[in-house]
PDB file of N, CA and C in Angstrom:
ATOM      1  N   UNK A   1       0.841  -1.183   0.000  1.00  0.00           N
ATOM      2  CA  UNK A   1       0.000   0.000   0.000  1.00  0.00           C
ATOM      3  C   UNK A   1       0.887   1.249   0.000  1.00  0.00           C
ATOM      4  N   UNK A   2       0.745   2.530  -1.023  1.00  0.00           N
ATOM      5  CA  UNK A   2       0.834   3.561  -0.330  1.00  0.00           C
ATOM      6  C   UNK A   2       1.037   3.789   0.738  1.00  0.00           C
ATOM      7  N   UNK A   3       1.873   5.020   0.960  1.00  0.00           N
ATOM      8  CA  UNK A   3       1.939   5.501   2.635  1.00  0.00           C
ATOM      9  C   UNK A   3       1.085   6.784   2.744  1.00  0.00           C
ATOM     10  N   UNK A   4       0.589   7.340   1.407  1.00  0.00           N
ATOM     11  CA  UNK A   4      -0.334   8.450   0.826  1.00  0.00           C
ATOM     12  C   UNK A   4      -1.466   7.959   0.796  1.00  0.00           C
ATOM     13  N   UNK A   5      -1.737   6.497   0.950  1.00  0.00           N
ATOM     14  CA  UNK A   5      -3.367   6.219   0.593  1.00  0.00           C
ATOM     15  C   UNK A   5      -4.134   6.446   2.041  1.00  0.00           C
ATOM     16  N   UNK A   6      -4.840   7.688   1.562  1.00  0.00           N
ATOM     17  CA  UNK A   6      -6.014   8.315   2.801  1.00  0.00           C
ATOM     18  C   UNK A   6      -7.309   7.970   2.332  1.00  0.00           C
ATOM     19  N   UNK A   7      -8.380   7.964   2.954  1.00  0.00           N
ATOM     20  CA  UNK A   7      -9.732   7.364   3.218  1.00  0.00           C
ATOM     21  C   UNK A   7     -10.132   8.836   4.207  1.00  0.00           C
ATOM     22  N   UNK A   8     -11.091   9.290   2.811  1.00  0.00           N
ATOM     23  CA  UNK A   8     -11.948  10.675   3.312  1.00  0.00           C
ATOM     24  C   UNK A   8     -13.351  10.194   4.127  1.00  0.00           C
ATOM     25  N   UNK A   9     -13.116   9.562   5.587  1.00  0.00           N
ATOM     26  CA  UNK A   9     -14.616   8.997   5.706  1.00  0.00           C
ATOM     27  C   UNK A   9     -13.953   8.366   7.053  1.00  0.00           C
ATOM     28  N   UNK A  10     -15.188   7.593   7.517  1.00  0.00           N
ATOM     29  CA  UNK A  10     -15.329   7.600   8.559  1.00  0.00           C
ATOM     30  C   UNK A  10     -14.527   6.242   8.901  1.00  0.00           C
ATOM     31  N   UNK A  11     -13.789   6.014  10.184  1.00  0.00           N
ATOM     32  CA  UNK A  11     -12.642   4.884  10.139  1.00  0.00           C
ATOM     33  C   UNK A  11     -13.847   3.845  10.408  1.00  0.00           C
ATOM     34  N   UNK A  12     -14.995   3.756  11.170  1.00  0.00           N
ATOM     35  CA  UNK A  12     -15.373   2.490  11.417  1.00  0.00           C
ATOM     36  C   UNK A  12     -16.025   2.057   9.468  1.00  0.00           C
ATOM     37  N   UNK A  13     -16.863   3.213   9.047  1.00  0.00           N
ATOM     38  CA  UNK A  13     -16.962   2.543   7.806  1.00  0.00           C
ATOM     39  C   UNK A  13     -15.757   1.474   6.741  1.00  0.00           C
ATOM     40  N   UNK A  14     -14.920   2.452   7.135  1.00  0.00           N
ATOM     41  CA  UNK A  14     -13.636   1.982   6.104  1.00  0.00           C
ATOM     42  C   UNK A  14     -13.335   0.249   6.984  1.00  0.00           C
ATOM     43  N   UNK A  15     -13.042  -0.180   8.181  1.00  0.00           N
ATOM     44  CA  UNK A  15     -13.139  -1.133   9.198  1.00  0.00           C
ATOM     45  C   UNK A  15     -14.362  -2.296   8.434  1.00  0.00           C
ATOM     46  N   UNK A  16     -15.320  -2.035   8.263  1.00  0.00           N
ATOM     47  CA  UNK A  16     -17.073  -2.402   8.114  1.00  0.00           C
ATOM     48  C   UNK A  16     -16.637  -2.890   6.362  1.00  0.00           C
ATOM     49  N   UNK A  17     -16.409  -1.925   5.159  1.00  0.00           N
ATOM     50  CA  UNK A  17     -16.315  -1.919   4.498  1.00  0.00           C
ATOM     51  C   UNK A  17     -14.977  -3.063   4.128  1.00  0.00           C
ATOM     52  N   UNK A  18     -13.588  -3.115   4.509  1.00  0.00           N
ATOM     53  CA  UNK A  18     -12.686  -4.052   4.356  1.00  0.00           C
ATOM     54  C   UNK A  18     -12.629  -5.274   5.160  1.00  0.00           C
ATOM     55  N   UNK A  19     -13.513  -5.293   5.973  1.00  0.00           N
ATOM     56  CA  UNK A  19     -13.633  -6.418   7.230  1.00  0.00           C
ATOM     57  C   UNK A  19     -14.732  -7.167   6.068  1.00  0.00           C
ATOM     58  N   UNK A  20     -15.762  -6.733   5.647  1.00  0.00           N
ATOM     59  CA  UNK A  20     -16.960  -7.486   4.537  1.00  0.00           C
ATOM     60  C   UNK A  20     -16.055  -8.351   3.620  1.00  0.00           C
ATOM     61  N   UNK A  21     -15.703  -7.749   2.341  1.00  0.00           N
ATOM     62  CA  UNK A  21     -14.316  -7.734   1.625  1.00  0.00           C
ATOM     63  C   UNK A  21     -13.543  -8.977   1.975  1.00  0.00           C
ATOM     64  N   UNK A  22     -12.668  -8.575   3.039  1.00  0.00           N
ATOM     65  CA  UNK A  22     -11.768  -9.287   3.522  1.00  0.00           C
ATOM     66  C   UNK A  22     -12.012 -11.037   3.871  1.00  0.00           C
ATOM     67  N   UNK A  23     -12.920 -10.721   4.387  1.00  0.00           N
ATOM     68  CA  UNK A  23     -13.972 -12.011   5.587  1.00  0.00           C
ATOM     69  C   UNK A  23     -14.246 -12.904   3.839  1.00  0.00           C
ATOM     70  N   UNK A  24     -15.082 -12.062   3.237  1.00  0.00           N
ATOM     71  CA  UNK A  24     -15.305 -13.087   2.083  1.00  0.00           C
ATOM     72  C   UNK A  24     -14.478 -13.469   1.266  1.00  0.00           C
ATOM     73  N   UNK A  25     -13.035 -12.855   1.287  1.00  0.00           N
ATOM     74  CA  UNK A  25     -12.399 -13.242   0.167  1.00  0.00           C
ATOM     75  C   UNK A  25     -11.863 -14.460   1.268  1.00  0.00           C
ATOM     76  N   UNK A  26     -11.432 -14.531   2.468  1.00  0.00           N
ATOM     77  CA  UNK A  26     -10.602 -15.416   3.240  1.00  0.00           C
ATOM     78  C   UNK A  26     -11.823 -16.902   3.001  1.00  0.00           C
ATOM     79  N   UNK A  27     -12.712 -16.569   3.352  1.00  0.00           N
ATOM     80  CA  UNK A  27     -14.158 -17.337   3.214  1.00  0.00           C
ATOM     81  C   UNK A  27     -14.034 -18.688   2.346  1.00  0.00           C
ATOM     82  N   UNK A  28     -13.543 -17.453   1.406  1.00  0.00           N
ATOM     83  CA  UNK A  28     -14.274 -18.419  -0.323  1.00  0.00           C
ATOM     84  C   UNK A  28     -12.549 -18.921  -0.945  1.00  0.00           C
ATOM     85  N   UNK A  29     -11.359 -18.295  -0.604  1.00  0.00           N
ATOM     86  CA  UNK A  29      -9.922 -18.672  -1.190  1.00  0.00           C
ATOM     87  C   UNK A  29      -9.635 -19.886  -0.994  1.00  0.00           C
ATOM     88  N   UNK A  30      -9.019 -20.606  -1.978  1.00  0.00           N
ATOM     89  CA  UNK A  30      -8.613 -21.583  -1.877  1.00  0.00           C
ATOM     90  C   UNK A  30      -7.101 -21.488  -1.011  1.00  0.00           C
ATOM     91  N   UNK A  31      -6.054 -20.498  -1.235  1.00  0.00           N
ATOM     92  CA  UNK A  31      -5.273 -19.996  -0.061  1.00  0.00           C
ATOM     93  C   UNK A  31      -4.394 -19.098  -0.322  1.00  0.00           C
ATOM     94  N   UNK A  32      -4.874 -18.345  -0.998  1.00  0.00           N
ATOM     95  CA  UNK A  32      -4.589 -17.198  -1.123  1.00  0.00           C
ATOM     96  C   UNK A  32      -5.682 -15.943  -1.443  1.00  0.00           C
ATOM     97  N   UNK A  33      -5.238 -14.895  -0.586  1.00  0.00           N
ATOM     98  CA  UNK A  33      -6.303 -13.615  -0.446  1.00  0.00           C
ATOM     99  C   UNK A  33      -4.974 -12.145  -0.835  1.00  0.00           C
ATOM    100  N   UNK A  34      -5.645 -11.494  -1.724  1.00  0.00           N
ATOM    101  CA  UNK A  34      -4.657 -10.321  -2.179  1.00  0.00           C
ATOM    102  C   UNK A  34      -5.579  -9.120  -2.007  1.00  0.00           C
ATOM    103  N   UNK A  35      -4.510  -8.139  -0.922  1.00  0.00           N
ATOM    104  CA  UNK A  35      -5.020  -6.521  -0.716  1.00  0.00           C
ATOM    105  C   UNK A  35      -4.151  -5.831  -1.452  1.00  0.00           C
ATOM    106  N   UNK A  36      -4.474  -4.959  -2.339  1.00  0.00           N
ATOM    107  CA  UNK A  36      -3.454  -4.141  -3.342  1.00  0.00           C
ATOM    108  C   UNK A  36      -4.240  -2.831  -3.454  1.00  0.00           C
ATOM    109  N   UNK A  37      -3.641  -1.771  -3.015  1.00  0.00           N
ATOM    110  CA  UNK A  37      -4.017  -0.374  -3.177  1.00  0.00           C
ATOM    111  C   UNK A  37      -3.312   0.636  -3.708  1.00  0.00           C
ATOM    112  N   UNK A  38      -3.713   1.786  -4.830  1.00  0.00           N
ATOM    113  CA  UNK A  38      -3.286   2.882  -5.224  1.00  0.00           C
ATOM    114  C   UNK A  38      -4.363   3.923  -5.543  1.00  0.00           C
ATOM    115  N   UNK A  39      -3.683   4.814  -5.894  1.00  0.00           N
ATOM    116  CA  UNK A  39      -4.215   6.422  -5.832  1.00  0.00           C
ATOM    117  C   UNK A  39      -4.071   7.035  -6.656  1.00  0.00           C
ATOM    118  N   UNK A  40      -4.635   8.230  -7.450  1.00  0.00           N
ATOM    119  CA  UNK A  40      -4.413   8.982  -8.493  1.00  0.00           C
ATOM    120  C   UNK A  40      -4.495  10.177  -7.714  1.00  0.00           C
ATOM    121  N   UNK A  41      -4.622  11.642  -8.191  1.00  0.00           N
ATOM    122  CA  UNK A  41      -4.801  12.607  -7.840  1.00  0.00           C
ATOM    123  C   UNK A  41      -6.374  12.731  -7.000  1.00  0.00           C
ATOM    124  N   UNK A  42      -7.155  12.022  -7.365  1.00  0.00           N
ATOM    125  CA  UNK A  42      -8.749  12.354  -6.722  1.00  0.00           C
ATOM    126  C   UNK A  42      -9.288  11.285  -6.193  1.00  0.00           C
ATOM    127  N   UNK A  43      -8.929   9.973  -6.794  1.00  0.00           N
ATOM    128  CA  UNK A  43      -9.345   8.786  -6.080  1.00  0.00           C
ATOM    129  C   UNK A  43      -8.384   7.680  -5.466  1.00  0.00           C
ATOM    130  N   UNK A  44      -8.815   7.018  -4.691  1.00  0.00           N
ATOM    131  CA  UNK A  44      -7.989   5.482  -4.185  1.00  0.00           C
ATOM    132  C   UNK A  44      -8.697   4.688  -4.874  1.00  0.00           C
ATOM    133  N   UNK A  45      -8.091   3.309  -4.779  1.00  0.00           N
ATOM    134  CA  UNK A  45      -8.750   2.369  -5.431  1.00  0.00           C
ATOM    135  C   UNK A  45      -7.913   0.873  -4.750  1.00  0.00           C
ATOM    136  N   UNK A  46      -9.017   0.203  -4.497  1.00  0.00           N
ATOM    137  CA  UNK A  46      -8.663  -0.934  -3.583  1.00  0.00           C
ATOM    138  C   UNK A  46      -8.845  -2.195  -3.961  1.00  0.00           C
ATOM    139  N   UNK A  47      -8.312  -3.214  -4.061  1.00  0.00           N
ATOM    140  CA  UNK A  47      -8.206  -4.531  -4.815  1.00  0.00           C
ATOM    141  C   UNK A  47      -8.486  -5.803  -3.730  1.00  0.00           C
ATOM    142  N   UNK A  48      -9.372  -6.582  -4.042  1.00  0.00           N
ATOM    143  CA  UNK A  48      -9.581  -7.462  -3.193  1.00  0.00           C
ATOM    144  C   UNK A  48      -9.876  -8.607  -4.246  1.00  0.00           C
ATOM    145  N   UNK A  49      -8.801  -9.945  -4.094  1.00  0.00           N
ATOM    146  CA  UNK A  49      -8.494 -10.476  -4.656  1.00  0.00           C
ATOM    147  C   UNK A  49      -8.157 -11.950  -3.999  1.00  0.00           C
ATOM    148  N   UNK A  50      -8.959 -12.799  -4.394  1.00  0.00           N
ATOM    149  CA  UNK A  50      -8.812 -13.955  -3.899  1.00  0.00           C
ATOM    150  C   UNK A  50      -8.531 -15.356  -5.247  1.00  0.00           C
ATOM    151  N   UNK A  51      -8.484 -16.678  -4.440  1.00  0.00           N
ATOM    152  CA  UNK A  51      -7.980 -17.579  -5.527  1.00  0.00           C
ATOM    153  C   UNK A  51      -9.292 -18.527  -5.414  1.00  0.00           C
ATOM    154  N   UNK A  52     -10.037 -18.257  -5.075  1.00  0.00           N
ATOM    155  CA  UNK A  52     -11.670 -19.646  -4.836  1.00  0.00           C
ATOM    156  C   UNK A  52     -11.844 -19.616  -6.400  1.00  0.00           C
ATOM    157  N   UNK A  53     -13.791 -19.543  -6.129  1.00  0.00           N
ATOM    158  CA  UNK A  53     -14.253 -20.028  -7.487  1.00  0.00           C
ATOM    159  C   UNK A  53     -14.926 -18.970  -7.975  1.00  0.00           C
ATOM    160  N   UNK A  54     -15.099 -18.190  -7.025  1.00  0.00           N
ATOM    161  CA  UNK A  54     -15.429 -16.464  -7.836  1.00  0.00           C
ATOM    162  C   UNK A  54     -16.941 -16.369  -8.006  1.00  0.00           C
ATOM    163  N   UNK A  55     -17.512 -15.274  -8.669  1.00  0.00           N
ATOM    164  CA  UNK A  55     -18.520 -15.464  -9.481  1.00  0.00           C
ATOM    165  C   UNK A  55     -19.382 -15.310 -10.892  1.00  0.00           C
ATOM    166  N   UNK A  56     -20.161 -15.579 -11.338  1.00  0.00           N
ATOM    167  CA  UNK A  56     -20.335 -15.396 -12.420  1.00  0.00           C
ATOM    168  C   UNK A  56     -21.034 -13.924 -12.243  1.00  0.00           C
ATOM    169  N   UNK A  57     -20.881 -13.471 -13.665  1.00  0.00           N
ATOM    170  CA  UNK A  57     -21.366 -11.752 -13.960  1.00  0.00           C
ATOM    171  C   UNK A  57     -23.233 -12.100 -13.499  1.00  0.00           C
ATOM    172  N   UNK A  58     -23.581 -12.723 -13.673  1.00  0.00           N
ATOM    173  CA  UNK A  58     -25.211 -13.167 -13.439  1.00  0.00           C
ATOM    174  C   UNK A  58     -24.912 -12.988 -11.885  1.00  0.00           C
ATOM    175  N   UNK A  59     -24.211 -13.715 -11.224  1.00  0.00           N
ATOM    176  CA  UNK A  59     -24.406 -13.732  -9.611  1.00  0.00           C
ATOM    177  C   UNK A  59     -23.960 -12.126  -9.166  1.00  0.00           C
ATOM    178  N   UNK A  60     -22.845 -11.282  -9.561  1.00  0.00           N
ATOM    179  CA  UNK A  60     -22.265 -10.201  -9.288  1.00  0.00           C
ATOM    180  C   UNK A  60     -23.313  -9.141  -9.451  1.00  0.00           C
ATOM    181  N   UNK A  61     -24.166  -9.523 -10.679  1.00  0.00           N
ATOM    182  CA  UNK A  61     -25.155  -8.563 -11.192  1.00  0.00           C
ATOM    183  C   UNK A  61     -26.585  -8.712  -9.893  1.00  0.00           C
ATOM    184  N   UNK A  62     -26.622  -9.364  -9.323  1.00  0.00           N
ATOM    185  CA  UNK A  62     -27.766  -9.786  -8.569  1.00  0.00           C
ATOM    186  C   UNK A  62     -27.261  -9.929  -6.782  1.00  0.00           C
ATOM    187  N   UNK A  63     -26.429  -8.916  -6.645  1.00  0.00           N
ATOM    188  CA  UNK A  63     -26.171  -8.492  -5.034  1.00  0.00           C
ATOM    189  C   UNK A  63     -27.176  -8.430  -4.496  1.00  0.00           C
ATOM    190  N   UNK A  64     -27.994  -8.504  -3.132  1.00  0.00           N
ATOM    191  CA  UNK A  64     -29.090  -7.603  -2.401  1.00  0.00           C
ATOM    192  C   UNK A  64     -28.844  -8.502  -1.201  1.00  0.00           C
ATOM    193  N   UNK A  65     -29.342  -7.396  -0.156  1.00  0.00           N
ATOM    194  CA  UNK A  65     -29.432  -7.903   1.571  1.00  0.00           C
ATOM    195  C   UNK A  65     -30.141  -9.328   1.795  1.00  0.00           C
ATOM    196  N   UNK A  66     -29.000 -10.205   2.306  1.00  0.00           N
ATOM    197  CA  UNK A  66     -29.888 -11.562   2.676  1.00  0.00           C
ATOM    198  C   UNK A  66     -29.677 -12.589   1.572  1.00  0.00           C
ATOM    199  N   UNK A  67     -29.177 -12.186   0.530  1.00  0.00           N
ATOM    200  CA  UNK A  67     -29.123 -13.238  -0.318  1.00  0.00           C
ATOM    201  C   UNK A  67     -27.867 -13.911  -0.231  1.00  0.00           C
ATOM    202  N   UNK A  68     -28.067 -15.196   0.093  1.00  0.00           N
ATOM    203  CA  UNK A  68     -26.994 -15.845   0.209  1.00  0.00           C
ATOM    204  C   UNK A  68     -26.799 -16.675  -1.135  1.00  0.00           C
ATOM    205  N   UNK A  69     -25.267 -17.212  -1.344  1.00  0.00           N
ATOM    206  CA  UNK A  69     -24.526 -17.775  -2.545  1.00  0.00           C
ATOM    207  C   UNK A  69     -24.436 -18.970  -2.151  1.00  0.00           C
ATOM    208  N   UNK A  70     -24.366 -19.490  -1.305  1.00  0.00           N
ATOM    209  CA  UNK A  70     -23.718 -20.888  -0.197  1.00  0.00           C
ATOM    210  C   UNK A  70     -24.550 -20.872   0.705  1.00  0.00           C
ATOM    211  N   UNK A  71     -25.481 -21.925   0.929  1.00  0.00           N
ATOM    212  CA  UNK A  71     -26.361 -21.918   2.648  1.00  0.00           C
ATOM    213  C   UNK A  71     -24.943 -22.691   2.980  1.00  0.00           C
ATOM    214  N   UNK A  72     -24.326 -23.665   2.368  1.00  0.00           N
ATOM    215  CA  UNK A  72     -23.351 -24.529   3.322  1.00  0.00           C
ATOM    216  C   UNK A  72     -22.172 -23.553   4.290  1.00  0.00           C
ATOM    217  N   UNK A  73     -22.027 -22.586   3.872  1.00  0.00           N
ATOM    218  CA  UNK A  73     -20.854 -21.489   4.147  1.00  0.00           C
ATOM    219  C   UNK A  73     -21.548 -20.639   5.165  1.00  0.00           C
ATOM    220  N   UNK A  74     -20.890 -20.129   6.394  1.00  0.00           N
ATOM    221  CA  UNK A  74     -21.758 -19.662   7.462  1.00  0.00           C
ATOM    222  C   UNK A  74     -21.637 -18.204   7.009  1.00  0.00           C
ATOM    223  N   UNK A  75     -22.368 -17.242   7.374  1.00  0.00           N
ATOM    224  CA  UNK A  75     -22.611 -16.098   6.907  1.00  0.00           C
ATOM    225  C   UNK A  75     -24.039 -15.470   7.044  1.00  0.00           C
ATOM    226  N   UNK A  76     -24.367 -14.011   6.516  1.00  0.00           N
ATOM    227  CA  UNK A  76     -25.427 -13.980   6.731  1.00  0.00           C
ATOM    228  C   UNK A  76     -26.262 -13.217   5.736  1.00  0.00           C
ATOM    229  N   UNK A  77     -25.086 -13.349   4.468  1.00  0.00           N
ATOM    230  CA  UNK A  77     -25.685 -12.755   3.127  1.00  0.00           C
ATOM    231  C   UNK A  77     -25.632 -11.004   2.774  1.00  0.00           C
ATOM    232  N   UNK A  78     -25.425 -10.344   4.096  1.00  0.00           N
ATOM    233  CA  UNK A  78     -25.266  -8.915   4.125  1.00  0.00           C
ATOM    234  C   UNK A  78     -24.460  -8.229   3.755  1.00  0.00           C
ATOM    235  N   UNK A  79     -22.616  -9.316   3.899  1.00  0.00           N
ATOM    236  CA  UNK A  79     -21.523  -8.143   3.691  1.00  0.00           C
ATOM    237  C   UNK A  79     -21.515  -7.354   2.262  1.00  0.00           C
ATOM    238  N   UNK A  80     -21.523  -8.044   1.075  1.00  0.00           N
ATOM    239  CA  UNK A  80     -21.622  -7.602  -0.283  1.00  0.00           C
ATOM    240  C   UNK A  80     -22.768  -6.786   0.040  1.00  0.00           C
ATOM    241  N   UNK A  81     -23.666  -6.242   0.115  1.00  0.00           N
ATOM    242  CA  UNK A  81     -24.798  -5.461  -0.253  1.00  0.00           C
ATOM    243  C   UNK A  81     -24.046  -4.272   1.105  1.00  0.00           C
ATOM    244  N   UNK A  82     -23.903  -4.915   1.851  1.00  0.00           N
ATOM    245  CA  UNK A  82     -23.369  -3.494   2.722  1.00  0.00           C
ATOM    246  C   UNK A  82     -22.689  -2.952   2.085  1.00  0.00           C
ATOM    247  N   UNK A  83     -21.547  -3.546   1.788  1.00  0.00           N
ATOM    248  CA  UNK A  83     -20.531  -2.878   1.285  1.00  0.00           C
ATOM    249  C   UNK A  83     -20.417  -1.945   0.091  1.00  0.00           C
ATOM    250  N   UNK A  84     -21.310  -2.552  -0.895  1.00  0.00           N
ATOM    251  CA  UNK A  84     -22.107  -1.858  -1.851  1.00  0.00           C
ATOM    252  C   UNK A  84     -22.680  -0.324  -1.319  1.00  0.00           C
ATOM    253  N   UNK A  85     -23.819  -0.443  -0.287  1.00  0.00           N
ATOM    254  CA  UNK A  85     -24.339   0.622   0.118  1.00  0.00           C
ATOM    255  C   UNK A  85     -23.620   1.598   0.839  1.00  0.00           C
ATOM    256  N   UNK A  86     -21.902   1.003   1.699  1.00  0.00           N
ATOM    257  CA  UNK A  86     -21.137   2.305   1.771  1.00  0.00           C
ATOM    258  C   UNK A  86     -20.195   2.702   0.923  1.00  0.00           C
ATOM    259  N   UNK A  87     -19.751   1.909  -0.162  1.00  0.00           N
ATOM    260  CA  UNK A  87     -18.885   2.851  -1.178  1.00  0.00           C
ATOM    261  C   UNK A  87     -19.698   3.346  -2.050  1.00  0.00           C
ATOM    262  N   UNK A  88     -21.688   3.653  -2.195  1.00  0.00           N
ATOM    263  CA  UNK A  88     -22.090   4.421  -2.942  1.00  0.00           C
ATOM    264  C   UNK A  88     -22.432   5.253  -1.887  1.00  0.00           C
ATOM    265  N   UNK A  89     -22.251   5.459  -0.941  1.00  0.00           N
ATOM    266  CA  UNK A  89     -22.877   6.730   0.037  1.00  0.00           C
ATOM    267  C   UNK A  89     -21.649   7.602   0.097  1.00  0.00           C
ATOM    268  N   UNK A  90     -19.929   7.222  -0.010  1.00  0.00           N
ATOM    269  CA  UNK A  90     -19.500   7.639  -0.423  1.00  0.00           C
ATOM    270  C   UNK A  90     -18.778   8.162  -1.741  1.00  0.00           C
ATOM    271  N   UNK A  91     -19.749   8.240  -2.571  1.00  0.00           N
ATOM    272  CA  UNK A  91     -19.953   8.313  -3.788  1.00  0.00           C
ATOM    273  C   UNK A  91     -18.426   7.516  -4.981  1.00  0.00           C
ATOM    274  N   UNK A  92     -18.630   6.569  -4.530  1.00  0.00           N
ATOM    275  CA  UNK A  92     -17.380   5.516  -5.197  1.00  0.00           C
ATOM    276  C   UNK A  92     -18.327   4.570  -5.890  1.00  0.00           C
ATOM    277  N   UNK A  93     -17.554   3.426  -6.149  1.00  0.00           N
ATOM    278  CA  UNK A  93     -17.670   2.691  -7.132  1.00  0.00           C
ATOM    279  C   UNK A  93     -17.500   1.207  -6.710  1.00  0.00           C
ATOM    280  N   UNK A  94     -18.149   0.331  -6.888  1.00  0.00           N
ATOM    281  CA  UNK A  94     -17.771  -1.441  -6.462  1.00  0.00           C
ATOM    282  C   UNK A  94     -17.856  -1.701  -7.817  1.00  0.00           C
ATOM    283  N   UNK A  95     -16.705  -2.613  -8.093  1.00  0.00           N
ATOM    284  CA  UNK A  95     -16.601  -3.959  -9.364  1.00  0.00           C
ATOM    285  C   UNK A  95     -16.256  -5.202  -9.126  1.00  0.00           C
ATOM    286  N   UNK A  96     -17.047  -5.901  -9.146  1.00  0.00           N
ATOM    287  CA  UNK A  96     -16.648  -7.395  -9.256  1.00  0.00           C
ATOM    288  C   UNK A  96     -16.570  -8.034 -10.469  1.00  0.00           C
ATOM    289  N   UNK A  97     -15.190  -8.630 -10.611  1.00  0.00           N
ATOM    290  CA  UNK A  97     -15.112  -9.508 -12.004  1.00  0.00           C
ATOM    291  C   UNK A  97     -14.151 -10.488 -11.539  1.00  0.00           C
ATOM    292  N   UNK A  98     -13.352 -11.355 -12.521  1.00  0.00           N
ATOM    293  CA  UNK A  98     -12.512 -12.433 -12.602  1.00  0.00           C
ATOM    294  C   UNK A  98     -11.440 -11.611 -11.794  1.00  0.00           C
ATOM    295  N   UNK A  99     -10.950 -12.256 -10.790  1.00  0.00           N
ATOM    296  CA  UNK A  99      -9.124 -12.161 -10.816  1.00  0.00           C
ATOM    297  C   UNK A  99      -7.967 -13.118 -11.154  1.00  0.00           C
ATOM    298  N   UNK A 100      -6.999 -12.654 -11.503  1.00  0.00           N
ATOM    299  CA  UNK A 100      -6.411 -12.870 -11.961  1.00  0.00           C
ATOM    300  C   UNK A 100      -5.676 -14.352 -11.218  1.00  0.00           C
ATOM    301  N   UNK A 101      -5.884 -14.281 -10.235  1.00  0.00           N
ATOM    302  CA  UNK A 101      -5.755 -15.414  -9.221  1.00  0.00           C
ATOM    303  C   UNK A 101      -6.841 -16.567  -9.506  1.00  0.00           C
ATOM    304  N   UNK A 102      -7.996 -16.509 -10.059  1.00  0.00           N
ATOM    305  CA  UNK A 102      -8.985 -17.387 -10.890  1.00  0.00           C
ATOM    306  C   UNK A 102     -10.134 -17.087  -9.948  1.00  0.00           C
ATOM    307  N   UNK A 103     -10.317 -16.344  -8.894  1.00  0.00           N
ATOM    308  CA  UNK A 103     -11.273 -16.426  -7.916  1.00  0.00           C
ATOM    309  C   UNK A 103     -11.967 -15.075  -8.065  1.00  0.00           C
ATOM    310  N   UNK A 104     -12.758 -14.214  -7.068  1.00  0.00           N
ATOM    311  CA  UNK A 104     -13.409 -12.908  -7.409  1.00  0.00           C
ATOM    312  C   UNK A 104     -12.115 -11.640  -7.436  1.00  0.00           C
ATOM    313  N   UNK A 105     -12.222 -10.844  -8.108  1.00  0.00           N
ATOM    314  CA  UNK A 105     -11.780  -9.293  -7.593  1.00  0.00           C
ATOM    315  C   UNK A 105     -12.790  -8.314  -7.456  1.00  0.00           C
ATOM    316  N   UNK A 106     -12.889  -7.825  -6.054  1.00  0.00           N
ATOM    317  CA  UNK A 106     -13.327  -6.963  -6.117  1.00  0.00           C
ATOM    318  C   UNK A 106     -12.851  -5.324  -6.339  1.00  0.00           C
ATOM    319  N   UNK A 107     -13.126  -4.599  -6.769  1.00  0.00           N
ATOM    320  CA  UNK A 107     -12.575  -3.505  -7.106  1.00  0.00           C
ATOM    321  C   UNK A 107     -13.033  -2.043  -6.162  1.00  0.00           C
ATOM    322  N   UNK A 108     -12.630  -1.372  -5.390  1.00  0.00           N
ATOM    323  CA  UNK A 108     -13.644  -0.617  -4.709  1.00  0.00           C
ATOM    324  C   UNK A 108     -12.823   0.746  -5.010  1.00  0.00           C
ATOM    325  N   UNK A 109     -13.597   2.146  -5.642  1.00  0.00           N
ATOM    326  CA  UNK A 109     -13.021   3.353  -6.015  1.00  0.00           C
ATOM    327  C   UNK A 109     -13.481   4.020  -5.176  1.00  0.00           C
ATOM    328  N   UNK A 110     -12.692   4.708  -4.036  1.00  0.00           N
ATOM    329  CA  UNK A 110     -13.425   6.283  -3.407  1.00  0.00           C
ATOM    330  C   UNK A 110     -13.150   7.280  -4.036  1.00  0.00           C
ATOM    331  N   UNK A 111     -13.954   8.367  -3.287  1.00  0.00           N
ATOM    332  CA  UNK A 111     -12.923  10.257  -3.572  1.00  0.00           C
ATOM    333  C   UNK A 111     -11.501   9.999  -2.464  1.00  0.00           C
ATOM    334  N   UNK A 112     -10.426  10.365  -3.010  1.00  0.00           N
ATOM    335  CA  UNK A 112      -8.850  10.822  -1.926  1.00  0.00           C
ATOM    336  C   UNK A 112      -9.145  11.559  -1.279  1.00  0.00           C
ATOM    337  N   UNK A 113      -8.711  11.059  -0.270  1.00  0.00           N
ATOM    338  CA  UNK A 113      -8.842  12.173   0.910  1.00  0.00           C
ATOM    339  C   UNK A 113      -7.344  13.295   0.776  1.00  0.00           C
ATOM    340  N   UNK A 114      -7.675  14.395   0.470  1.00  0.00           N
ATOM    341  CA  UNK A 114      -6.021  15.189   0.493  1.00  0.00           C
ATOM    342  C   UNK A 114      -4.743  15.222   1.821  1.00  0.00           C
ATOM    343  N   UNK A 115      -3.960  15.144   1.757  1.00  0.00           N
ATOM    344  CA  UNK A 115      -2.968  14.782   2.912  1.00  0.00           C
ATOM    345  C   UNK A 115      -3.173  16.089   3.834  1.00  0.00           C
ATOM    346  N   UNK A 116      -2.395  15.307   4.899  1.00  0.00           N
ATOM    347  CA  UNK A 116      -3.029  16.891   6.015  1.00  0.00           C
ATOM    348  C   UNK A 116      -1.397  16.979   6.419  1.00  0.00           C
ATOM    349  N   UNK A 117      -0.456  16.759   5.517  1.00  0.00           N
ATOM    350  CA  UNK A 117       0.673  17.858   5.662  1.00  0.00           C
ATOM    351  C   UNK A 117       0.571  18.796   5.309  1.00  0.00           C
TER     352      UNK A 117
END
């Protein structure tokens, strides 16, 4: 990571938001889980990257509260749709597609927070 990558927002969201993320990529990896972050002038952008079985654009396209992918897998169907609902409240961006590892990436874009040097 950056030593510049700031998060304009609130620490428990950002906590809430990579703990969701995180939890599912460890969840679903076969054994390996990848955090990779950078920054441009206005946004961060955060990589969550695992090696499982991922999902299809049909399942990615059809997020919502409660819906679970796996009854066998303990969980409670919420983190993806949360997580969804705080990187659009902070007016960012979620992508899920293939990674490169063969399992999901998720992609998450905020606004940069400007440095407070």
């Amino acid at each position: 990571m950056p030593a510049d990558l700031l998060f304009a927002g609130d620490e428990g969201d950002l906590t809430e938001l990579l703990g969701n993320l995180l939890d599912n990529a460890r969840k679903w990896a076969s054994g390996c889980v990848r955090l990779t972050g950078a920054a441009d002038a206005s946004t961060l952008t955060l990589l969550i990257e695992d090696d499982g079985p991922g999902m299809s654009s049909e399942e990615t396209g059809q997020i919502e509260r409660g819906r679970r992918w796996d009854e066998t897998t303990p969980g409670t169907g919420f983190g993806l749709a949360i997580t969804r609902d705080l990187v659009e409240a902070y007016r960012g961006t979620l992508r899920l597609d293939r990674s490169g590892l063969g399992g999901l990436r998720v992609a998450v874009t905020l606004p940069r927070a400007m440095s407070r040097h």
